[in-house]
N, C-alpha and C. Protein backbone atom coordinates (compact mmCIF):
# COMPACT_ATOMS: atom_id res chain seq x y z
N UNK A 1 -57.44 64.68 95.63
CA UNK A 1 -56.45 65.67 95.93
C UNK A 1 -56.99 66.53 97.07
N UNK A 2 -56.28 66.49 98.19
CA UNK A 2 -56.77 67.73 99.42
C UNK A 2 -56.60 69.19 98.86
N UNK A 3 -57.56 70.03 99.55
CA UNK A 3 -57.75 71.09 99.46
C UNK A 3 -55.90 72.06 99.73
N UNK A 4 -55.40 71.11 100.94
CA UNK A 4 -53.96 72.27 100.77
C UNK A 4 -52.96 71.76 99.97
N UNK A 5 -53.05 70.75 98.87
CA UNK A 5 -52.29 70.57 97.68
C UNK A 5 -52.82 71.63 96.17
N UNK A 6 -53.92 71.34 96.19
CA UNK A 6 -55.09 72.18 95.40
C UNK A 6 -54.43 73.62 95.19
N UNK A 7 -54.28 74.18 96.29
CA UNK A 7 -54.42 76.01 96.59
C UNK A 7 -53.19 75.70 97.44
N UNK A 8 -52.07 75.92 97.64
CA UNK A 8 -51.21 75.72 98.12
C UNK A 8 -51.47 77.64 98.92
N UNK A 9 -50.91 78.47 97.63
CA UNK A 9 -50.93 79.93 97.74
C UNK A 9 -52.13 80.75 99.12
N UNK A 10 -53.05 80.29 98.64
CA UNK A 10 -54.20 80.98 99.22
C UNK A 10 -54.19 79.96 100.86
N UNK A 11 -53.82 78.90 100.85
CA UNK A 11 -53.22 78.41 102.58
C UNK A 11 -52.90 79.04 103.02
N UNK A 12 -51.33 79.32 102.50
CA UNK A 12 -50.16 80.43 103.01
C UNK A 12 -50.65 81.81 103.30
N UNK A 13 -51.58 82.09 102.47
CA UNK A 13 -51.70 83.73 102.80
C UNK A 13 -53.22 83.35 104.41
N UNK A 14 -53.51 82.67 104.19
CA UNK A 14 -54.52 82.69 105.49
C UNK A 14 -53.82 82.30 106.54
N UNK A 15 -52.83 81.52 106.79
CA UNK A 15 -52.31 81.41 107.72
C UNK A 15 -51.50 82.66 107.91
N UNK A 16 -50.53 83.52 107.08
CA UNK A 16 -50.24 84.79 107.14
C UNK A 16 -50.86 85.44 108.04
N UNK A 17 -52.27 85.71 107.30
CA UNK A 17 -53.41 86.71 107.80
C UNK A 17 -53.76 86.40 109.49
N UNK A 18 -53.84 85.08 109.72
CA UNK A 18 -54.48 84.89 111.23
C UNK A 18 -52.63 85.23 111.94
N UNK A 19 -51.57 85.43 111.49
CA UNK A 19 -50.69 85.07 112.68
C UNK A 19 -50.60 86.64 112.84
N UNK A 20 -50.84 87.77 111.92
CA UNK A 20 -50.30 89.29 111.80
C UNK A 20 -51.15 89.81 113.49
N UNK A 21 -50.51 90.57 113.52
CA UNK A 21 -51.74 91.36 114.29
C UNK A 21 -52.89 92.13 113.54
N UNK A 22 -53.55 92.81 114.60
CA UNK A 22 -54.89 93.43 113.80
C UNK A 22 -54.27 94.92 113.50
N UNK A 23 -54.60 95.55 112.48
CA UNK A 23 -53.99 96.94 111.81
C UNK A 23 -54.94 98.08 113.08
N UNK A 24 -55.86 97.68 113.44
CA UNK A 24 -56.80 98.31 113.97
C UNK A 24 -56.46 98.14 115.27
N UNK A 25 -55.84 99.15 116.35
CA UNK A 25 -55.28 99.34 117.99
C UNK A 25 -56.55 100.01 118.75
N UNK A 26 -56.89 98.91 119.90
CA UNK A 26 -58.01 99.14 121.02
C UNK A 26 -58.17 100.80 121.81
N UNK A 27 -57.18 101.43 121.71
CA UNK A 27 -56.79 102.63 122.63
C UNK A 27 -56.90 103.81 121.51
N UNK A 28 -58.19 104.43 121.60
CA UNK A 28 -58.35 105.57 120.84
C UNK A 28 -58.14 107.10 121.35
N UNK A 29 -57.38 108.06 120.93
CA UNK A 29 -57.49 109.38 121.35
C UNK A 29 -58.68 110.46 120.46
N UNK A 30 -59.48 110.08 119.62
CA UNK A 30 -60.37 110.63 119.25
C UNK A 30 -61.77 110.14 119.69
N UNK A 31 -62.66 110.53 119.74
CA UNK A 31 -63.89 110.20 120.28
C UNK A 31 -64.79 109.37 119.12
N UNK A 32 -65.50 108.67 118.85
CA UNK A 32 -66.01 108.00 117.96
C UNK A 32 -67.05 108.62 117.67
N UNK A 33 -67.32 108.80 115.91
CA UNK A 33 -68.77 109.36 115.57
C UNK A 33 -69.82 108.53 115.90
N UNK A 34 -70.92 109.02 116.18
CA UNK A 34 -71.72 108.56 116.63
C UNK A 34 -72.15 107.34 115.43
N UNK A 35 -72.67 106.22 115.92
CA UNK A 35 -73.32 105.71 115.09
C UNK A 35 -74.90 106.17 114.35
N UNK A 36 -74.85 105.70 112.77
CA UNK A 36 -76.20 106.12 112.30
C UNK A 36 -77.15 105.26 112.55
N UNK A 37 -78.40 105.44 112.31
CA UNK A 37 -79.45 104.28 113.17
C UNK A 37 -79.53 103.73 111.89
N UNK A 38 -79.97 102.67 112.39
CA UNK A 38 -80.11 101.56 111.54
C UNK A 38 -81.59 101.73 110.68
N UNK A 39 -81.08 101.74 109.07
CA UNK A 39 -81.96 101.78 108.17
C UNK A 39 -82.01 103.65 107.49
N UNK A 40 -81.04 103.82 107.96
CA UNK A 40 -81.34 105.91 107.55
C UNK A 40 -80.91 106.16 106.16
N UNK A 41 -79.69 105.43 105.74
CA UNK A 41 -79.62 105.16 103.99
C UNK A 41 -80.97 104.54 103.13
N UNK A 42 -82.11 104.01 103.77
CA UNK A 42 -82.93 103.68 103.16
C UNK A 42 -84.36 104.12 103.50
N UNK A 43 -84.03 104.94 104.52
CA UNK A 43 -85.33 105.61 104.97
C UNK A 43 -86.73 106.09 104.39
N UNK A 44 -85.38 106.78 103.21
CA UNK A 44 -86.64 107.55 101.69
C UNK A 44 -87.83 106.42 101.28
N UNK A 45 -86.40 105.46 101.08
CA UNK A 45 -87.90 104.26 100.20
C UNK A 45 -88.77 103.46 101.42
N UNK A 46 -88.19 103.77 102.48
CA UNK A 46 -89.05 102.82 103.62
C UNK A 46 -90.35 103.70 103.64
N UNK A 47 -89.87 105.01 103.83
CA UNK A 47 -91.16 105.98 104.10
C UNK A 47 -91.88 105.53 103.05
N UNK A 48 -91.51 106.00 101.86
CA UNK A 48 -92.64 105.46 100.63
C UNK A 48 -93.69 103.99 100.83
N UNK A 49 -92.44 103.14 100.85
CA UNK A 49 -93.69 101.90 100.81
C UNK A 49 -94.13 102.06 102.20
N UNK A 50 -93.83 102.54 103.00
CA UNK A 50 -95.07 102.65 104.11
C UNK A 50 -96.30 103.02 104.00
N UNK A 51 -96.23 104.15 103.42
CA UNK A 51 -96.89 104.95 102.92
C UNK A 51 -97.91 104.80 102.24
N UNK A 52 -97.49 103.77 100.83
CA UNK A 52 -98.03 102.93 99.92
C UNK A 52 -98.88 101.69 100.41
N UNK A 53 -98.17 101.17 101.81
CA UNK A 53 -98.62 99.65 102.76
C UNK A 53 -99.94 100.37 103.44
N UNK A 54 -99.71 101.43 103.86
CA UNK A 54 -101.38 101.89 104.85
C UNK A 54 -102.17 102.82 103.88
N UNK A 55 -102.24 103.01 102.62
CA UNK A 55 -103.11 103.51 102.10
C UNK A 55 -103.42 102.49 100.79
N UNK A 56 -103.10 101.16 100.95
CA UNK A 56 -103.72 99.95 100.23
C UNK A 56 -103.20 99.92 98.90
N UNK A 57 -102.11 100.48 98.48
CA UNK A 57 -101.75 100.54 97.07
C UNK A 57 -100.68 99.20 96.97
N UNK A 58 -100.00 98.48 97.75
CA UNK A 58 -99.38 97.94 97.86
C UNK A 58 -99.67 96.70 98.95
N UNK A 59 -99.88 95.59 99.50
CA UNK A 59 -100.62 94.20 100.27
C UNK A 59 -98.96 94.12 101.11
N UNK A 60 -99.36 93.38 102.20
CA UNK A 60 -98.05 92.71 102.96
C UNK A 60 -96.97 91.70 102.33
N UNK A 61 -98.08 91.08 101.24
CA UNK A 61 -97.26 89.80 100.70
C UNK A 61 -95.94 90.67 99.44
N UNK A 62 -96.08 92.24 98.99
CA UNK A 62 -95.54 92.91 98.51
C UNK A 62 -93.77 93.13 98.86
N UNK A 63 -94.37 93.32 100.03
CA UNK A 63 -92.85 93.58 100.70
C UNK A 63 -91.93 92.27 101.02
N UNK A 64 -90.67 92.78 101.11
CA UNK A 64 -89.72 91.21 101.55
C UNK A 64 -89.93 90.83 102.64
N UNK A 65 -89.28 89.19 103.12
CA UNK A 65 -89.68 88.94 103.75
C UNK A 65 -89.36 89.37 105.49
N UNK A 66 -87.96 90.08 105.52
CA UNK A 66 -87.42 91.09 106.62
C UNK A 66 -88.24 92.40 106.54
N UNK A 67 -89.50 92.95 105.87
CA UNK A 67 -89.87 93.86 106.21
C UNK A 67 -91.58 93.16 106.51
N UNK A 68 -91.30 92.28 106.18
CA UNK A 68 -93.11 92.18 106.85
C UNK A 68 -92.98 91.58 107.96
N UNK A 69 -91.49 91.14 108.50
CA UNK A 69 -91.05 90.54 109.77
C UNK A 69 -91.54 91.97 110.74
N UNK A 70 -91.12 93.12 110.43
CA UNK A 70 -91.14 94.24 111.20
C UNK A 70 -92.58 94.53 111.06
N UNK A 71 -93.34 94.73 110.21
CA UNK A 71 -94.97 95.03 110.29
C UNK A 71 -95.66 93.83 111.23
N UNK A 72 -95.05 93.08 111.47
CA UNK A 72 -95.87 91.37 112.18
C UNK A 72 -95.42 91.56 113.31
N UNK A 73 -94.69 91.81 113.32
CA UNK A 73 -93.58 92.43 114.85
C UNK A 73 -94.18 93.44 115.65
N UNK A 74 -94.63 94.75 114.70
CA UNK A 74 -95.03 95.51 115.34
C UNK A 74 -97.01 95.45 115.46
N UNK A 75 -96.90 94.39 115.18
CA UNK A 75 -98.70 94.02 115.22
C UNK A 75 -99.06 93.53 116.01
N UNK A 76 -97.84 92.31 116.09
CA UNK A 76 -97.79 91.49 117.36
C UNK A 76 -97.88 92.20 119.01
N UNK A 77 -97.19 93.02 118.84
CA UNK A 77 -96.86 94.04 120.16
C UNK A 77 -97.90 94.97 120.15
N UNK A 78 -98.75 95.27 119.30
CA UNK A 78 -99.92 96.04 118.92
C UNK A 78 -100.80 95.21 120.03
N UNK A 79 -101.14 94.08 119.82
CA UNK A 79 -102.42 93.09 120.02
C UNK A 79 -102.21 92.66 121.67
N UNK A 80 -100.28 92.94 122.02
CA UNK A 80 -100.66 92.23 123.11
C UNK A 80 -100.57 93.53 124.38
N UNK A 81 -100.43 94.61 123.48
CA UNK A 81 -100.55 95.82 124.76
C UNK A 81 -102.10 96.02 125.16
N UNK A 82 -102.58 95.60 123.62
CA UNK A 82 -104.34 95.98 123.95
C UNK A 82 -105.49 94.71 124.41
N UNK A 83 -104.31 93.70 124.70
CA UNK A 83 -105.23 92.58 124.93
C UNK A 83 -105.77 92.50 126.66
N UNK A 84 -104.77 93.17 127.45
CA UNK A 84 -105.91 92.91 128.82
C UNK A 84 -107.10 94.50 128.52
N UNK A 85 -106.76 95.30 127.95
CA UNK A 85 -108.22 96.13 127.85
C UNK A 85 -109.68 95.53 127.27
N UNK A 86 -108.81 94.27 126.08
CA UNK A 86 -109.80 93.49 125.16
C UNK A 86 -110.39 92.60 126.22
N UNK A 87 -109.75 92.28 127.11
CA UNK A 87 -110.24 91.19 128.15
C UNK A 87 -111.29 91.91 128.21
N UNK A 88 -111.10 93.13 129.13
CA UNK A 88 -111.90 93.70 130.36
C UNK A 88 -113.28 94.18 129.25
N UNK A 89 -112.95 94.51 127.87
CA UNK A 89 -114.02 94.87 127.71
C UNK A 89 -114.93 93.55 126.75
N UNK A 90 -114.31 92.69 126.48
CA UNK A 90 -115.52 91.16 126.38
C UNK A 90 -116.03 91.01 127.56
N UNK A 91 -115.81 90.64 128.90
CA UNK A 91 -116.33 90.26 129.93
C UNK A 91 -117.13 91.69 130.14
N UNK A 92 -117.46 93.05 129.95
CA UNK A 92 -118.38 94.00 130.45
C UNK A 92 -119.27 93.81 129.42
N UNK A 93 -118.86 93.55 127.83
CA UNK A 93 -120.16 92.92 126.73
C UNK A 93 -120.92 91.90 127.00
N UNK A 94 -120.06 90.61 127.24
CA UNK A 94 -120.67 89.53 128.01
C UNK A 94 -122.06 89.89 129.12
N UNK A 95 -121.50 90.79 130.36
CA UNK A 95 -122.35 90.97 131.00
C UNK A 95 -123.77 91.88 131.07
N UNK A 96 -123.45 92.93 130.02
CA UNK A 96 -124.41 93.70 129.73
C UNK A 96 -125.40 93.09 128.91
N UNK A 97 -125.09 92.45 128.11
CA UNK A 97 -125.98 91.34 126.93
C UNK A 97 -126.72 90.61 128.04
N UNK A 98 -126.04 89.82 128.79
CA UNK A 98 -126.97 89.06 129.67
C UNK A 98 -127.97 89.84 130.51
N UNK A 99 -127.32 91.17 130.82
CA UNK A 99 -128.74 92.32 131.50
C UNK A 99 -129.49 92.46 130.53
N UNK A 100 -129.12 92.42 129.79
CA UNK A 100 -130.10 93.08 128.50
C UNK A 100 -131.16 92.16 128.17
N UNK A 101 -130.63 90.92 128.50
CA UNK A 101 -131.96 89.97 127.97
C UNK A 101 -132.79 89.28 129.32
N UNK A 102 -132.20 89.54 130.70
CA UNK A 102 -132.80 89.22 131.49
C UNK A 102 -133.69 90.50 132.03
N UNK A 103 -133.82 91.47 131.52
CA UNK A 103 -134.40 92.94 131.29
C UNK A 103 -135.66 92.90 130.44
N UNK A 104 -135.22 92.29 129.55
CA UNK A 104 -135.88 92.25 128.16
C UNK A 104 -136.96 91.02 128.81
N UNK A 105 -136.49 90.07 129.39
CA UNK A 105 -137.79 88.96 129.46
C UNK A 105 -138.54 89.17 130.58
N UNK A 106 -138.10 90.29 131.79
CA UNK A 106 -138.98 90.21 132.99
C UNK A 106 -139.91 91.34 132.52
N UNK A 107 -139.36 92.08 131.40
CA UNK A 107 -140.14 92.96 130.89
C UNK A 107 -141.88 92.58 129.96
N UNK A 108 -140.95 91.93 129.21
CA UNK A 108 -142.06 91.40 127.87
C UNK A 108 -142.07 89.86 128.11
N UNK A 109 -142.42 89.14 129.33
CA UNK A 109 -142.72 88.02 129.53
C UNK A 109 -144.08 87.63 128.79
N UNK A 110 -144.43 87.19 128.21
CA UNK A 110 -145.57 86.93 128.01
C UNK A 110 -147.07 85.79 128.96
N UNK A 111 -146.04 85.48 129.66
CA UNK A 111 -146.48 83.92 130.55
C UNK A 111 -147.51 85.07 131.58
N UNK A 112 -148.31 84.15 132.30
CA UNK A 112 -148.92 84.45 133.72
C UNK A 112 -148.15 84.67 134.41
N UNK A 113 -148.20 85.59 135.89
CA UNK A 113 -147.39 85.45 136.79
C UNK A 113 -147.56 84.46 137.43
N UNK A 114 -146.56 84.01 138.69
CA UNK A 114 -147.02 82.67 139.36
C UNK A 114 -147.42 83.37 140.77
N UNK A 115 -148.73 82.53 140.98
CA UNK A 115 -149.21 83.14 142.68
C UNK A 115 -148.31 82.39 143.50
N UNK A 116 -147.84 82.68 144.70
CA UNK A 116 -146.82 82.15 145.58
C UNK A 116 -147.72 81.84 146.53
N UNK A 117 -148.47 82.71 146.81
CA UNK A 117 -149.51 82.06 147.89
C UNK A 117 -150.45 83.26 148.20
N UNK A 118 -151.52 83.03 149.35
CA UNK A 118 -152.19 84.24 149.33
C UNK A 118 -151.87 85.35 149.52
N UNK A 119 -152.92 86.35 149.16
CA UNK A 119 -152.34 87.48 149.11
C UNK A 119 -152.32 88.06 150.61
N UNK A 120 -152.32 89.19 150.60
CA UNK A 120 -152.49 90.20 152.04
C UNK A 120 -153.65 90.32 152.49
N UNK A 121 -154.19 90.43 151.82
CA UNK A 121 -156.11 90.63 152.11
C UNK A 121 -156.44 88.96 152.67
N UNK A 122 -156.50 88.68 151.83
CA UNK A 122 -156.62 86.98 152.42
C UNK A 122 -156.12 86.60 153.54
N UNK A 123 -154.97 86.84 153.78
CA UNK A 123 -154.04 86.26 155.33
C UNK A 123 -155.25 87.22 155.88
N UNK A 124 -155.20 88.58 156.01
CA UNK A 124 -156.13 89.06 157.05
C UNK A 124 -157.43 88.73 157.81
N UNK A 125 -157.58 88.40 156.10
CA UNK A 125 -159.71 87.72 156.45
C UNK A 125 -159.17 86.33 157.03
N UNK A 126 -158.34 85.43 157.07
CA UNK A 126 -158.18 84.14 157.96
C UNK A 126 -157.62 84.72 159.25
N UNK A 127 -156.61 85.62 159.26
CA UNK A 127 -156.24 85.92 160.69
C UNK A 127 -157.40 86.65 161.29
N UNK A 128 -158.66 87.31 160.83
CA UNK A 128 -159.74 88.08 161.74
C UNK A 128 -160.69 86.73 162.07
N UNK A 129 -160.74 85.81 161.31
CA UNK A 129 -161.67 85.17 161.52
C UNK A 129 -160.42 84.05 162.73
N UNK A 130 -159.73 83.47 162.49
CA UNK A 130 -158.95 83.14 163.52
C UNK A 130 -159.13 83.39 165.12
N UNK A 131 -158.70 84.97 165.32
CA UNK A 131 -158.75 85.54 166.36
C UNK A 131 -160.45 85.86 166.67
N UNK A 132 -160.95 86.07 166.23
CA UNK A 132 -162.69 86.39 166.55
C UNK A 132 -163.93 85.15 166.98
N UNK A 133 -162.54 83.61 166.69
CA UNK A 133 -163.55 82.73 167.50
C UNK A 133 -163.39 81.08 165.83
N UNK A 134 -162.43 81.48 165.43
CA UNK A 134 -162.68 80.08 164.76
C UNK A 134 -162.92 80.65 163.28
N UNK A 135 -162.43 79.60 162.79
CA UNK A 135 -163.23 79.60 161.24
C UNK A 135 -164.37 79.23 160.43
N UNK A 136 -164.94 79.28 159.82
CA UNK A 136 -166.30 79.15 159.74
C UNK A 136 -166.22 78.00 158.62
């Protein structure tokens, strides 16, 4: 049996309904109240479990799942305003650690130094003996 043998009545009145016009006319002479923001009938209890959410009496998995949409939401946007500062300051940790230990080992090397070659005194005593007639 089809649905418009079924309900014959309730056809008729929907087709009614779509042919009427709308009771409600586009052209207003009063000014419209302002709209209320969204969520102000429930504000009281939002404040509460907020309240309850940052002083640990209550976990994320607590709340529904449209309000931990808005805590993830606003975490999300948390992480990515502070993420080029997070850049800038891993790469200045990065680099200070590496001063720190190339500081640390020219400091407390324990090894010999390496001679590069003679010293100053030495070049001299070959350059006097050089110039004075030869080397001995």
């Amino acid at each position: 049996m089809s649905a418009e043998k079924s309900r014959p009545e309730a056809i008729e009145a929907a087709r009614h309904l779509n042919a009427t016009k709308p009771s409600v006319t586009a052209d207003r002479t009063e000014p419209a109240e302002p709209a209320a923001l969204i969520g102000a009938t429930v504000e009281t209890r939002l404040a509460v479990a907020l309240a309850r959410l940052q002083s640990d009496e209550i976990s994320l998995d607590d709340l529904t799942p449209a309000l931990q949409g808005y805590v993830l939401h606003g975490h999300r946007l948390a992480l990515a305003s502070l993420l080029p500062e997070y850049t800038r300051l891993e790469t200045a940790l990065v680099q200070a650690t590496g001063d720190a230990d190339r500081y640390y080992s020219a400091l407390f090397n324990p090894r010999q130094t390496i001679k590069l070659g003679p010293s100053y005194a030495e070049l001299e005593i070959t350059r006097a003996e050089i110039y004075s007639g030869g080397a001995r």
